[in-house]
C-alpha atoms as a PDB file:
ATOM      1  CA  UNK A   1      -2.452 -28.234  17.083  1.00  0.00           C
ATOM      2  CA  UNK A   2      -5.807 -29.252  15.356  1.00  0.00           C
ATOM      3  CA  UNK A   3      -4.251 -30.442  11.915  1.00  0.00           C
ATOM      4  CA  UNK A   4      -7.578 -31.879  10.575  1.00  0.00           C
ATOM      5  CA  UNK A   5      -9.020 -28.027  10.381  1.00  0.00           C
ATOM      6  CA  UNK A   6      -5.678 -27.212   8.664  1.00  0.00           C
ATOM      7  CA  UNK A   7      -6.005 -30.372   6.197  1.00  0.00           C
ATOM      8  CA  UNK A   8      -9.062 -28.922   4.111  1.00  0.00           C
ATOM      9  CA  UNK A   9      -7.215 -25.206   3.932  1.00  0.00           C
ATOM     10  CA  UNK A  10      -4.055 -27.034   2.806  1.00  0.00           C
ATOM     11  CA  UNK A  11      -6.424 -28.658  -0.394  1.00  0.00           C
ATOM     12  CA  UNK A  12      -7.720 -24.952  -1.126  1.00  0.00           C
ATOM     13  CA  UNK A  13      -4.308 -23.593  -1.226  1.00  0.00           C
ATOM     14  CA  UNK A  14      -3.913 -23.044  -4.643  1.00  0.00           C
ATOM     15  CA  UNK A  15      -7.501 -21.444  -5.186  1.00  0.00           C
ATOM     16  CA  UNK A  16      -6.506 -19.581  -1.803  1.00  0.00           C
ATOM     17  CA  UNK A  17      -3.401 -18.099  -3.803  1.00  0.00           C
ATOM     18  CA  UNK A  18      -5.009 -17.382  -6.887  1.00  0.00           C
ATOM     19  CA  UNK A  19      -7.823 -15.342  -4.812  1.00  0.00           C
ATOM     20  CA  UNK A  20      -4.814 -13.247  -2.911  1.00  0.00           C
ATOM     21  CA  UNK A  21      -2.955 -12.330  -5.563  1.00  0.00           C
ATOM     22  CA  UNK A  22      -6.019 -10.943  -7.469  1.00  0.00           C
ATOM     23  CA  UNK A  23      -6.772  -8.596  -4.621  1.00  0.00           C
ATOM     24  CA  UNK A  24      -9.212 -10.223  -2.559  1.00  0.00           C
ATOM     25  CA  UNK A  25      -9.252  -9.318   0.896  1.00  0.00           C
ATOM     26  CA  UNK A  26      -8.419 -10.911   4.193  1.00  0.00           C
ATOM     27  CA  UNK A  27     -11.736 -11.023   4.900  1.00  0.00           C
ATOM     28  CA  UNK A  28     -12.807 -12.498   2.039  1.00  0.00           C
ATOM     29  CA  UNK A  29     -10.208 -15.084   2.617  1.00  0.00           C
ATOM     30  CA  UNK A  30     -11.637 -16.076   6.279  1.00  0.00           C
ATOM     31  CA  UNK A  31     -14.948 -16.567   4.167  1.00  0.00           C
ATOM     32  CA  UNK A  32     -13.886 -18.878   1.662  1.00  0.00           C
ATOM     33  CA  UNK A  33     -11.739 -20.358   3.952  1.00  0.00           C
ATOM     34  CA  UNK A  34     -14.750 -20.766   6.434  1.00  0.00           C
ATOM     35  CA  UNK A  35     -12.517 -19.567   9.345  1.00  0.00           C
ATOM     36  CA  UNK A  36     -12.867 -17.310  11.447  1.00  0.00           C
ATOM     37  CA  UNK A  37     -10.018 -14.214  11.837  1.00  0.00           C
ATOM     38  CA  UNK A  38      -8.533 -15.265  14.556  1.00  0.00           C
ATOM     39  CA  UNK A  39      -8.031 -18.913  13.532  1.00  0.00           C
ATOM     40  CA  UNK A  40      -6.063 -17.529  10.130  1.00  0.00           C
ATOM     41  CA  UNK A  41      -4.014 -15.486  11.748  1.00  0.00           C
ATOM     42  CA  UNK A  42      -3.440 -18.763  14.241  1.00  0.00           C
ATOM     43  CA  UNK A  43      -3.017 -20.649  11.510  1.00  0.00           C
ATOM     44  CA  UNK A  44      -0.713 -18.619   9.790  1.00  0.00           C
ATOM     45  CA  UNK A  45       1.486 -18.432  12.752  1.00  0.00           C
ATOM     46  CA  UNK A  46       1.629 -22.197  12.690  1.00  0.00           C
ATOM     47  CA  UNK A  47       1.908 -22.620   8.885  1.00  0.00           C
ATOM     48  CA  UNK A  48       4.744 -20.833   6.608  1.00  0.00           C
ATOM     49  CA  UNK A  49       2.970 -21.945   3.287  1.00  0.00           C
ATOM     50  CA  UNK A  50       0.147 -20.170   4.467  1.00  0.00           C
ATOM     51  CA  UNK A  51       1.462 -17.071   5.794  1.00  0.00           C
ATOM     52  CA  UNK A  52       3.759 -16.586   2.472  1.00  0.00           C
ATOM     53  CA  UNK A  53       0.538 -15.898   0.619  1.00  0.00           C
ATOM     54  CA  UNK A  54      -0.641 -13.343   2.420  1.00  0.00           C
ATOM     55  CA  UNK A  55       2.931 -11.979   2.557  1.00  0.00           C
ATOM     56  CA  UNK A  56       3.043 -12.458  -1.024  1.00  0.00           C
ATOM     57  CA  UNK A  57      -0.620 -11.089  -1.498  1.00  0.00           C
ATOM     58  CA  UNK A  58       0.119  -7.951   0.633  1.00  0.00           C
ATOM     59  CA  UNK A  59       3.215  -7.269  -1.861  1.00  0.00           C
ATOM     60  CA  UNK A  60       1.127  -7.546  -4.889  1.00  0.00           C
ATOM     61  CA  UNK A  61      -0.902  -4.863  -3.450  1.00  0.00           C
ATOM     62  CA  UNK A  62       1.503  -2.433  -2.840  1.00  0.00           C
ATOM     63  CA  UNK A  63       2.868  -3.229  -6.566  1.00  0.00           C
ATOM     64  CA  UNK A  64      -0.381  -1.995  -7.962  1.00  0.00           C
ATOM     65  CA  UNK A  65      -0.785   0.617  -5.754  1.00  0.00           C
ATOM     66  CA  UNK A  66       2.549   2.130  -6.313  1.00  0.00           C
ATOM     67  CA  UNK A  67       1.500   2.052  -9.881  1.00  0.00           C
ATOM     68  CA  UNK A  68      -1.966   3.674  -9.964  1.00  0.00           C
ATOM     69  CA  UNK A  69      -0.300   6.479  -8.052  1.00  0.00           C
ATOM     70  CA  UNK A  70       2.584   6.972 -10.396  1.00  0.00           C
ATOM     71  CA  UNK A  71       0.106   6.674 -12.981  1.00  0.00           C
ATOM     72  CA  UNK A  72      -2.221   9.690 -11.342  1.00  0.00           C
ATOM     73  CA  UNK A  73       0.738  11.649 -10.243  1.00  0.00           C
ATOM     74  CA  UNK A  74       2.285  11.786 -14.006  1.00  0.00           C
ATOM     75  CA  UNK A  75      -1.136  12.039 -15.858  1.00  0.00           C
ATOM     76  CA  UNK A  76      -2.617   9.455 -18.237  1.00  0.00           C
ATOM     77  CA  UNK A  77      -4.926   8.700 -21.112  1.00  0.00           C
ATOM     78  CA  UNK A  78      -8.079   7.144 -20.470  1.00  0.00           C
ATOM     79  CA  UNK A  79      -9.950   4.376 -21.715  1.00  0.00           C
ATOM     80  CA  UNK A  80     -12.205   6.671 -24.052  1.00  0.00           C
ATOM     81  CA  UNK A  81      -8.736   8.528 -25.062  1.00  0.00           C
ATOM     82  CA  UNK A  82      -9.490  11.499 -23.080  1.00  0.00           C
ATOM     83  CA  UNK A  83      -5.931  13.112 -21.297  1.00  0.00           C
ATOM     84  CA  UNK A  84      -5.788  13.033 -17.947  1.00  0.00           C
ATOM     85  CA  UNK A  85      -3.757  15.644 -16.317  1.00  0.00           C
ATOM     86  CA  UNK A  86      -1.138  15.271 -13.705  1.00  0.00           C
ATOM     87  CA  UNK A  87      -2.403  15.334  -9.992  1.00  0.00           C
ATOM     88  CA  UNK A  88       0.318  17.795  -8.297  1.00  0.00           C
ATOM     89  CA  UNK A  89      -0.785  16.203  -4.768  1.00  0.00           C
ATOM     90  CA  UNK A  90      -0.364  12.410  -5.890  1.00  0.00           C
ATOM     91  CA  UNK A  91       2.879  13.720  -7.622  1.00  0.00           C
ATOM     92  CA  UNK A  92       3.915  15.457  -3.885  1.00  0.00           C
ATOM     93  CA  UNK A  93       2.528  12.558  -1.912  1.00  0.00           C
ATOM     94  CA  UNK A  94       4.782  10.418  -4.339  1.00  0.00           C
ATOM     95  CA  UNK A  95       8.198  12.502  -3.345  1.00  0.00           C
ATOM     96  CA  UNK A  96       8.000  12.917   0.149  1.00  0.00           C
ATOM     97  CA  UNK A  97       7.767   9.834   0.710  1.00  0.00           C
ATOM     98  CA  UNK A  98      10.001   8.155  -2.062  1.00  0.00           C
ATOM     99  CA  UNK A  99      12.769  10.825  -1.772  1.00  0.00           C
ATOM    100  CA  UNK A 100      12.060  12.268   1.604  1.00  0.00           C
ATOM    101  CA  UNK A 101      15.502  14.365   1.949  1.00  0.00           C
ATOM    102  CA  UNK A 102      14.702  16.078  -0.807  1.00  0.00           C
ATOM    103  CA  UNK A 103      10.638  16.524  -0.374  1.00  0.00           C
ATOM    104  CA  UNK A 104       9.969  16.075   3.161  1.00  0.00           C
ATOM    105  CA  UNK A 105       8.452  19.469   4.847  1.00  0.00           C
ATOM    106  CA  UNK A 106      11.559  20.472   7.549  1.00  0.00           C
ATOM    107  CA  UNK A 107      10.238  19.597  11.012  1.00  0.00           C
ATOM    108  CA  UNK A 108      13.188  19.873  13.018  1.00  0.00           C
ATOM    109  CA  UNK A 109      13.805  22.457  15.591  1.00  0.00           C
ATOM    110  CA  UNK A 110      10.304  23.454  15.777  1.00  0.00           C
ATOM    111  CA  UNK A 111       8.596  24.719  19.051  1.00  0.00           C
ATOM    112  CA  UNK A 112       5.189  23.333  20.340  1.00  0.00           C
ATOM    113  CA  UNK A 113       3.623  26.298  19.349  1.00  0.00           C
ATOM    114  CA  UNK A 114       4.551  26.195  16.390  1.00  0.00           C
ATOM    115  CA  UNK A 115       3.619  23.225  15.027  1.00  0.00           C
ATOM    116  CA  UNK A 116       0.837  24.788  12.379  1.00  0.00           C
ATOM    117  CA  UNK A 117       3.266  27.147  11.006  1.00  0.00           C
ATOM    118  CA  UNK A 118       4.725  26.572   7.543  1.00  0.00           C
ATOM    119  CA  UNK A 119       7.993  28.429   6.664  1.00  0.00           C
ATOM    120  CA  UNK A 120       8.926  28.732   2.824  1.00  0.00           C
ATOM    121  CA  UNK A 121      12.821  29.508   1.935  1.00  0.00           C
ATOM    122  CA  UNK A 122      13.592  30.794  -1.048  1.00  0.00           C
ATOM    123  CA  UNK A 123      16.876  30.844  -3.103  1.00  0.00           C
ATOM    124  CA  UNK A 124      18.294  33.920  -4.428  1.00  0.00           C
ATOM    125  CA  UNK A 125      16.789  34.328  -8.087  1.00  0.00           C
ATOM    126  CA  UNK A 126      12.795  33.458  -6.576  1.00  0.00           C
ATOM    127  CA  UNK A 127      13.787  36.164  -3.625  1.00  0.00           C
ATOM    128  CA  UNK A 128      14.749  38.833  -6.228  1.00  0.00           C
ATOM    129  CA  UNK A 129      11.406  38.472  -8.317  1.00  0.00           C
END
C-alpha cells in the first residue's frame, strides 16, 4: 500500500469534505485530489475516512434531491414571487416510488404481449358517470 500518495489526500481531507457535501462531483474530486478514478476508488477501499465522505456526500445529494422534487411536485413560489404550479408527473413520479402499493402501475400476471397495454379499473361511482 503506497501510504505517501495517501499522506497528501489525508491533509486535504477537510477541504475534500467541504467540496462533497456542497455537491461537487466525483470527478471533480479526482481533480483536486490529482488522482486518477481508479486510484480513489482504490483508495477508498483502503481508507474508511475517505470512503465515509463520499458515502456521506452521496446522502446529501439525495437529501436535496428529494427536496427539489417535493418542492416541484407540490408547486412553489419563485424567487420573483411568481406561483408555480404543481407538476402532476413529479407529484406521480414521487408516489410510485415512495408509496409503491398504493401508486405502482399493476404488472403482475401480464402476458408478453401484452406488455404495452395499460388497463384502468374503476370503482363503482367513476363506472356509473
Amino acid at each position: 500500500m503506497n501510504n505517501k500518495g495517501y499522506e497528501n489526500i489525508r491533509e486535504r481531507l477537510p477541504e475534500l469534505a467541504g467540496m462533497l457535501t456542497s455537491g461537487s462531483s466525483i470527478a471533480e474530486a479526482t481533480r483536486f485530489l490529482g488522482v486518477s478514478p481508479s486510484t480513489l476508488r482504490r483508495y477508498r477501499k483502503q481508507h474508511p475516512e475517505l470512503d465515509e465522505l463520499f458515502k456521506r456526500r452521496n446522502s446529501i445529494c439525495d437529501d436535496m434531491v428529494e427536496a427539489a422534487l417535493l418542492k416541484r411536485a407540490t408547486g412553489y413560489e419563485d424567487s420573483n414571487g411568481k406561483e408555480i404550479a404543481p407538476d402532476v408527473r413529479a407529484a406521480l413520479f414521487w408516489l410510485q416510488n415512495r408509496r409503491p402499493k398504493r401508486w405502482k402501475k399493476n404488472t403482475s400476471g401480464k402476458k408478453k404481449n401484452d406488455k404495452n397495454k395499460i388497463t384502468v379499473q374503476l370503482n363503482p361511482i367513476e363506472a356509473k358517470l
